[in-house]
N, C-alpha and C. Protein backbone atom coordinates (compact mmCIF):
# COMPACT_ATOMS: atom_id res chain seq x y z
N UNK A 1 63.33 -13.87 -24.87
CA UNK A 1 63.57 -12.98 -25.97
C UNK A 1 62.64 -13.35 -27.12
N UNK A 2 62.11 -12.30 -27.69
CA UNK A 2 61.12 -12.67 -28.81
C UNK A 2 61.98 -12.45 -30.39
N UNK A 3 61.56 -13.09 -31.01
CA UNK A 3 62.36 -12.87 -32.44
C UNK A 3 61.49 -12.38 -33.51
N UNK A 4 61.84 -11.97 -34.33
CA UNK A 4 60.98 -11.72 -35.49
C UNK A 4 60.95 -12.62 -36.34
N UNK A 5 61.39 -13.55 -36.30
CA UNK A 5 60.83 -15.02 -36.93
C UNK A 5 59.71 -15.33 -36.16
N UNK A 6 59.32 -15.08 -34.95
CA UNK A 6 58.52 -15.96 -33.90
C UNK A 6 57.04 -14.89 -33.78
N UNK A 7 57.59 -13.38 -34.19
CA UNK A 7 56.52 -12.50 -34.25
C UNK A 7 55.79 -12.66 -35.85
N UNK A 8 56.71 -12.98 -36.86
CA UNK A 8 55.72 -13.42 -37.91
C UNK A 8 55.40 -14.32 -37.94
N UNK A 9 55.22 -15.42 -37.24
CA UNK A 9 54.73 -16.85 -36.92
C UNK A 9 53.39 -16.72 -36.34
N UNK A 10 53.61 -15.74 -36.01
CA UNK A 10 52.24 -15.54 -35.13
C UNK A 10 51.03 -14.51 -36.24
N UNK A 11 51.67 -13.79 -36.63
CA UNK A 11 51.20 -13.04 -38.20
C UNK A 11 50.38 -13.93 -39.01
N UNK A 12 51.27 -15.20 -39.29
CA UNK A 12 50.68 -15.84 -40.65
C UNK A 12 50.04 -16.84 -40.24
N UNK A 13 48.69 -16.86 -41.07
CA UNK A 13 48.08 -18.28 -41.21
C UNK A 13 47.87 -18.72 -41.81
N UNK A 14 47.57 -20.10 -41.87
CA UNK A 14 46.90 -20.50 -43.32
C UNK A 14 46.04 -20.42 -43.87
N UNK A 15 46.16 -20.21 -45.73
CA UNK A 15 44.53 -20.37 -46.28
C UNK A 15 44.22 -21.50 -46.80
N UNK A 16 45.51 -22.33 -47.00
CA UNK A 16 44.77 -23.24 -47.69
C UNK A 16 45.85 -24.25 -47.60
N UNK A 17 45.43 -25.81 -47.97
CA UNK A 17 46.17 -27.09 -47.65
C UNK A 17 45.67 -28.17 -49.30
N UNK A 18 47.12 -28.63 -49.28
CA UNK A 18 47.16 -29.95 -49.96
C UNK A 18 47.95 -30.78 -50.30
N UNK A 19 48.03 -31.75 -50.63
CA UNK A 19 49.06 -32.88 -50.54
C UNK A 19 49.57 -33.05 -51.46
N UNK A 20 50.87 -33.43 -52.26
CA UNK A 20 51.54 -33.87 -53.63
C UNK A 20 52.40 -35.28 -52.93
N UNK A 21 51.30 -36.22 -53.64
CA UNK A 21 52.15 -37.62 -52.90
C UNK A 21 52.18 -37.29 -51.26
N UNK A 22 53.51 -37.50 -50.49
CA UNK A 22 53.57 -37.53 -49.37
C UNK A 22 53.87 -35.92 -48.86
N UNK A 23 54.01 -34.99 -49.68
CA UNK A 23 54.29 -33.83 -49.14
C UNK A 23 53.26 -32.77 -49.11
N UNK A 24 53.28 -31.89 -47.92
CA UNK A 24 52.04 -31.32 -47.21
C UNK A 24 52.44 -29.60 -48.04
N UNK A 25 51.41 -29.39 -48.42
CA UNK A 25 51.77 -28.15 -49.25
C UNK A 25 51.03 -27.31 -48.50
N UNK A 26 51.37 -26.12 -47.54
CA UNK A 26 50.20 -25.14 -46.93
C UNK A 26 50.54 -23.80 -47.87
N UNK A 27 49.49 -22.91 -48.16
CA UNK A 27 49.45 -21.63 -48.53
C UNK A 27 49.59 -20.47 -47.34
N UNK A 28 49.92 -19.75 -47.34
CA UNK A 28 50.30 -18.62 -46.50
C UNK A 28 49.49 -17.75 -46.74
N UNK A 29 48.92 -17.07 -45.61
CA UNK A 29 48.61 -15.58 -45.59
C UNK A 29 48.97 -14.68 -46.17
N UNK A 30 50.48 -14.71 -46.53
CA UNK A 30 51.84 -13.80 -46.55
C UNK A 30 52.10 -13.85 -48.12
N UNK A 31 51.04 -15.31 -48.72
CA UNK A 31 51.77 -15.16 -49.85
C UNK A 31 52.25 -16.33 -50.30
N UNK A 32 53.34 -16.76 -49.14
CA UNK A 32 54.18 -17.79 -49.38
C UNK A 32 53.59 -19.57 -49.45
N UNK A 33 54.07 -20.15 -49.97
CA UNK A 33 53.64 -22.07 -49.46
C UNK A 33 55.29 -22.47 -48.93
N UNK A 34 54.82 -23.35 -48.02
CA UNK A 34 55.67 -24.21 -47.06
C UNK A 34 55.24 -25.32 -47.68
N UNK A 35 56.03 -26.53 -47.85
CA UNK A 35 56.46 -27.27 -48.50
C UNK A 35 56.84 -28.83 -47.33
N UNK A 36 56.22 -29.40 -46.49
CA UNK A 36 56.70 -30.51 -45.50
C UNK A 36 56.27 -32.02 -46.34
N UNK A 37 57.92 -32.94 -46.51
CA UNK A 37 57.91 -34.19 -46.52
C UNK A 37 57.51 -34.72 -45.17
N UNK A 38 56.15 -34.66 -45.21
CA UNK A 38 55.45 -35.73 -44.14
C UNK A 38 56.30 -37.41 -43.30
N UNK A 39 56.77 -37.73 -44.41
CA UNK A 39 57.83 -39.13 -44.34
C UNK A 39 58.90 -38.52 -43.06
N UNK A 40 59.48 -37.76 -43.54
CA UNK A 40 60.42 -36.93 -43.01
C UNK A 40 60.56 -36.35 -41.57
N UNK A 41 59.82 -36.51 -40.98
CA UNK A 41 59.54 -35.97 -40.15
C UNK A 41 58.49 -36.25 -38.80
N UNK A 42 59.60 -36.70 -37.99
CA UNK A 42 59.01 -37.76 -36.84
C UNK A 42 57.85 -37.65 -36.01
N UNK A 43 57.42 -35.71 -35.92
CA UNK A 43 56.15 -35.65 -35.12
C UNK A 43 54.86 -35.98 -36.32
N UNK A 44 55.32 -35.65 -37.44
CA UNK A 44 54.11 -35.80 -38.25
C UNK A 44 53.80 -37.11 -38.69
N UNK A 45 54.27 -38.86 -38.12
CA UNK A 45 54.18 -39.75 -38.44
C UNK A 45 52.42 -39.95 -38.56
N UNK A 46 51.63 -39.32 -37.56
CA UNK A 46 50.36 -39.51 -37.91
C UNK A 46 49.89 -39.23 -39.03
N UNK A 47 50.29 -37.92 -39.87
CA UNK A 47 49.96 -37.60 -41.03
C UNK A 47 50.12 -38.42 -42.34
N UNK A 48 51.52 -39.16 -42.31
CA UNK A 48 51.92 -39.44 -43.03
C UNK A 48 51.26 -41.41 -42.79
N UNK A 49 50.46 -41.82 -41.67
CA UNK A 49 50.00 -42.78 -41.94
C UNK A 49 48.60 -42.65 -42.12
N UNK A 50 48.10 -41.63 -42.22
CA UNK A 50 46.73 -41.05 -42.79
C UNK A 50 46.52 -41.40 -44.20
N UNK A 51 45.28 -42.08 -44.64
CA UNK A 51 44.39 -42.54 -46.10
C UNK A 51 45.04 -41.14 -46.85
N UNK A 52 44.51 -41.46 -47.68
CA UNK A 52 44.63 -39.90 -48.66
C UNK A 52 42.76 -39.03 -48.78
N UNK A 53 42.04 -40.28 -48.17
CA UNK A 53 40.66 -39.60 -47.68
C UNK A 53 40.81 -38.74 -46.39
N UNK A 54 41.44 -39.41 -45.77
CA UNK A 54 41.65 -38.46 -43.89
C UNK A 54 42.26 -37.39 -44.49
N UNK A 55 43.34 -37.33 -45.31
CA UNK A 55 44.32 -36.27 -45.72
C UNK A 55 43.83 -34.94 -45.53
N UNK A 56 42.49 -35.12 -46.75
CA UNK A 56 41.79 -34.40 -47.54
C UNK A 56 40.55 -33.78 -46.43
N UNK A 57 40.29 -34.38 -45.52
CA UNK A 57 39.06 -33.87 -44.56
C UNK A 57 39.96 -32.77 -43.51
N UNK A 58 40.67 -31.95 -43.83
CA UNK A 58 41.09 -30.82 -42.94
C UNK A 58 39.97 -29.25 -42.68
N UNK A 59 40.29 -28.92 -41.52
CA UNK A 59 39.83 -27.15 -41.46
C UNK A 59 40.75 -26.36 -41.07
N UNK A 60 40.60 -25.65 -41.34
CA UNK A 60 41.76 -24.09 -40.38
C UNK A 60 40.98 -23.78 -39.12
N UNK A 61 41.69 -23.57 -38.30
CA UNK A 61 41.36 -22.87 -37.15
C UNK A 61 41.24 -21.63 -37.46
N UNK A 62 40.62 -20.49 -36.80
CA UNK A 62 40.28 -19.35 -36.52
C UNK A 62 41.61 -18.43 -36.95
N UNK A 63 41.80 -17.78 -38.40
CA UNK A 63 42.78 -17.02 -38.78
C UNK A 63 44.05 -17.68 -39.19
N UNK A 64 43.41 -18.80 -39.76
CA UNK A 64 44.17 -19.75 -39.79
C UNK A 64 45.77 -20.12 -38.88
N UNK A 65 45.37 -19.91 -38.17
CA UNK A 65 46.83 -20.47 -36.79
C UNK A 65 47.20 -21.60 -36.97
N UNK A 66 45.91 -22.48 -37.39
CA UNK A 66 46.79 -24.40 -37.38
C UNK A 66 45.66 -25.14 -37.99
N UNK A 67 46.08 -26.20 -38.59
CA UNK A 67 45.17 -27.05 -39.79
C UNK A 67 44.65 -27.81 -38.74
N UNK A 68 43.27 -28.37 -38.57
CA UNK A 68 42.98 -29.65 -38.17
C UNK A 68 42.55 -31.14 -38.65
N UNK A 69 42.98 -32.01 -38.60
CA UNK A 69 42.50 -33.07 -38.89
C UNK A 69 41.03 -33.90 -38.20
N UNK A 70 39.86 -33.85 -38.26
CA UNK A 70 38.96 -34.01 -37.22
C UNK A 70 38.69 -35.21 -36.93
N UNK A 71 39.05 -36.44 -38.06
CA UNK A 71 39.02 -37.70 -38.49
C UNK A 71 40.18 -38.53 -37.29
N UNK A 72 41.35 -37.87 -37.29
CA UNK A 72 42.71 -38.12 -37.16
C UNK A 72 42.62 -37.54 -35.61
N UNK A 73 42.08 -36.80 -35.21
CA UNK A 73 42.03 -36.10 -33.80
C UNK A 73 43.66 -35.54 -33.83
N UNK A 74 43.98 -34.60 -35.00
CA UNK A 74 45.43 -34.20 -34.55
C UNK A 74 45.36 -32.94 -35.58
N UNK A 75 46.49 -31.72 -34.77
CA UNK A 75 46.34 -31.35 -36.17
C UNK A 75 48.11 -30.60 -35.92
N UNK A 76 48.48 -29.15 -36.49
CA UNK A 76 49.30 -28.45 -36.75
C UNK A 76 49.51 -27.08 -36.35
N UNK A 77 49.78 -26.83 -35.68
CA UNK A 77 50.26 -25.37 -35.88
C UNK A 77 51.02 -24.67 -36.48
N UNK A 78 50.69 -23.84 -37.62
CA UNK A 78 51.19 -23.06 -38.48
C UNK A 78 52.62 -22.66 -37.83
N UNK A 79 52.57 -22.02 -36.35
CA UNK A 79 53.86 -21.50 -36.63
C UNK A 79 55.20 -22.54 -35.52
N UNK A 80 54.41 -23.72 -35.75
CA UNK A 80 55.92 -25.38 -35.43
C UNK A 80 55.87 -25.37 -37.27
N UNK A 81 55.79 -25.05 -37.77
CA UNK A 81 56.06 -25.54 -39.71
C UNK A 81 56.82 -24.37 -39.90
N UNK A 82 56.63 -22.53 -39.37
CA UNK A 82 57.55 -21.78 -39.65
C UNK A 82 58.90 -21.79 -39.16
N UNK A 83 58.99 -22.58 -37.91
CA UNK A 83 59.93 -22.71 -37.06
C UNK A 83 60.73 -23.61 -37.41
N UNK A 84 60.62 -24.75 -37.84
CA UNK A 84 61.14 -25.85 -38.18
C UNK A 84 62.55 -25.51 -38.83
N UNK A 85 64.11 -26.36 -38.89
CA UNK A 85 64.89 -25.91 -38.92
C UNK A 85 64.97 -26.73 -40.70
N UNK A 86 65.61 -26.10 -41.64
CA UNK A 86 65.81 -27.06 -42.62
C UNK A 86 66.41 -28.63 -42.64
N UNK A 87 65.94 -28.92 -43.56
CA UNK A 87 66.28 -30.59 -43.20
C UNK A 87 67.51 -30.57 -43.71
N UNK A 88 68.30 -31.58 -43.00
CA UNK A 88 69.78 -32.13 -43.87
C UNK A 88 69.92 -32.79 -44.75
């Protein structure tokens, strides 16, 4: 079954990325910024043991679908950050 959470996931990408302290700030296509405590959050431990130089060396993929890190050999897909369930 497809959802319309999962069909605008696929809609939005990113334009743009940056960090406040430990939290990953992405800009939306749509408009919106997503907001991830890096600390917080167990798949992104690579990110969050990344310099604040690696941080900063990101690209977007093609329509922006997912950030890459090229330094870090890792990156994101935009729509595992739309999906994500709120934290407790």
């Amino acid at each position: 079954m497809i959802t319309l959470a999962s069909k605008v996931a696929e809609q939005v990408g990113a334009t743009d990325v940056r960090f406040v302290g430990n939290v990953l700030c992405v800009s939306l296509s749509d408009g919106r910024e997503v907001s991830i405590p890096i600390e917080r959050i167990e798949w992104l431990s690579w990110l969050a043991k990344a310099t604040q130089e690696q941080r900063a060396n990101w690209s977007l993929e093609p329509n922006g679908f997912a950030i890459y890190w090229d330094e870090l050999d890792d990156g994101i897909e935009i729509r595992h950050l739309l999906e994500m369930q709120p934290l407790v």
